[in-house]
Protein backbone atom coordinates (compact mmCIF):
# COMPACT_ATOMS: atom_id res chain seq x y z
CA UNK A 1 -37.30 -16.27 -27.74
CA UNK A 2 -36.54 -12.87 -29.11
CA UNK A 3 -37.41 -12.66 -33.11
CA UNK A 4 -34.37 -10.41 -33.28
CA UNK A 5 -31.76 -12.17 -31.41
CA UNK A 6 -30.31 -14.94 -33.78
CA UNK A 7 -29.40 -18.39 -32.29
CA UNK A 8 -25.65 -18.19 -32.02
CA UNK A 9 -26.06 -14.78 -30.01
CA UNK A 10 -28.28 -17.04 -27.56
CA UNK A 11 -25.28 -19.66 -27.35
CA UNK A 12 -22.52 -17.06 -27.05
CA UNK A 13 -24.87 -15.67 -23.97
CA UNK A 14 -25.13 -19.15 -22.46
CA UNK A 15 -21.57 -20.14 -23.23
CA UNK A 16 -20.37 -17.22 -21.19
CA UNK A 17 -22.79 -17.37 -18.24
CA UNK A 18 -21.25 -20.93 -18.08
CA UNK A 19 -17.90 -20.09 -18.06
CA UNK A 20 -18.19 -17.38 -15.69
CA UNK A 21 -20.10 -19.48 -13.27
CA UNK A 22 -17.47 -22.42 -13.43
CA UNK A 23 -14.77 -19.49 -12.91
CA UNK A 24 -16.84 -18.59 -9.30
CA UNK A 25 -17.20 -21.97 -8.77
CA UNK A 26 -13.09 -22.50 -9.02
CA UNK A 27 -11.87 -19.14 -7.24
CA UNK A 28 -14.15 -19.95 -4.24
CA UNK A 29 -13.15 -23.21 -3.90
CA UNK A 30 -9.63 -22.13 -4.64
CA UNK A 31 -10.04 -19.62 -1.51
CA UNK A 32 -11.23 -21.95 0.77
CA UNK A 33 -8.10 -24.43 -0.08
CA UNK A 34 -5.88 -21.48 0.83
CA UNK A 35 -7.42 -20.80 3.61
CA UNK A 36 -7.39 -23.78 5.17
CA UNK A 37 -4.07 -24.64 4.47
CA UNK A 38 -3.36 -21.23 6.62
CA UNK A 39 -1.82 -19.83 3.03
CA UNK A 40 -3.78 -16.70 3.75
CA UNK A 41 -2.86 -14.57 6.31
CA UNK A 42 -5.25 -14.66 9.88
CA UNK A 43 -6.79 -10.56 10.13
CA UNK A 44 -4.05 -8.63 12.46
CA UNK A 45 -0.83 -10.94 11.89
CA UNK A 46 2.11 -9.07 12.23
CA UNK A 47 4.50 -8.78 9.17
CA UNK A 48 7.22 -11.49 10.07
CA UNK A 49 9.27 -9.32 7.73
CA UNK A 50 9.50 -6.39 8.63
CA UNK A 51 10.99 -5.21 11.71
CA UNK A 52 9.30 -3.75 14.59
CA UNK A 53 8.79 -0.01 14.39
CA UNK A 54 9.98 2.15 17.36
CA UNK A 55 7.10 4.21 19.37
CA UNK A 56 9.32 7.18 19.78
CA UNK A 57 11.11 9.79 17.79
CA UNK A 58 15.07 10.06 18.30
CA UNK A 59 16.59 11.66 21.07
CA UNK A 60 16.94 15.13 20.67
CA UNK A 61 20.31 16.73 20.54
CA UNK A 62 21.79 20.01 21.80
CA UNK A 63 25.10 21.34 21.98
CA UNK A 64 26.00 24.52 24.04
CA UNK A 65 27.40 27.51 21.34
CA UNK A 66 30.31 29.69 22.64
CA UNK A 67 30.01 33.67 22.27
CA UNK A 68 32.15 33.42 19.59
CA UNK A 69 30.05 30.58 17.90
CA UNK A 70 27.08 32.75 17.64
CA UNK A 71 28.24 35.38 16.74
CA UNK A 72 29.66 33.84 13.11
CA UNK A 73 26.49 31.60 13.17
CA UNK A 74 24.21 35.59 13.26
CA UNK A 75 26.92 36.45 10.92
CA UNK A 76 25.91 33.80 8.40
CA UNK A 77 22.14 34.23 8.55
CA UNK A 78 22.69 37.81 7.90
CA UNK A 79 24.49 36.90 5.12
CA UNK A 80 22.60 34.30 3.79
CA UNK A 81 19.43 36.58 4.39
CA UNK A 82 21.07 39.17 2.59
CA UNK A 83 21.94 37.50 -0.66
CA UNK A 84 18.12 36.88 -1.29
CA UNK A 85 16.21 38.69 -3.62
């Protein structure tokens, strides 16, 4: 024993290395109760909750512009592009 360790600071040491191997003990066992009362979930289950997720984008849209639709639509981008700084 260490001269300049005093007793209690021995106990304290041992008291703790107890408790913290009782708390392994407990969380393993704890685990393995989960687990094989299926609690946990299996590696690659599927989210019940949420919904599926769709493999594409949207469909893309397009609608033809008339002459006249164009032109006001330049008109706008030249104005908008000349109100900037």
């Amino acid at each position: 024993m260490p001269e300049h360790v005093s007793i209690s600071q021995l106990i304290g040491v041992a008291v703790l290395a107890l408790v913290t191997v009782i708390w392994a003990i407990g969380l393993i066992r704890l685990a393995r109760r989960a687990r094989a009362a299926g609690l946990l979930r299996p590696r690659g289950a599927v989210l019940r909750a949420m919904p599926d997720q769709r493999r594409s984008g949207p469909v893309v849209e397009s609608v033809q512009l008339t002459p006249e639709e164009r032109a006001a639509f330049a008109g706008l981008v030249r104005q908008f592009s000349d109100s900037r700084p």
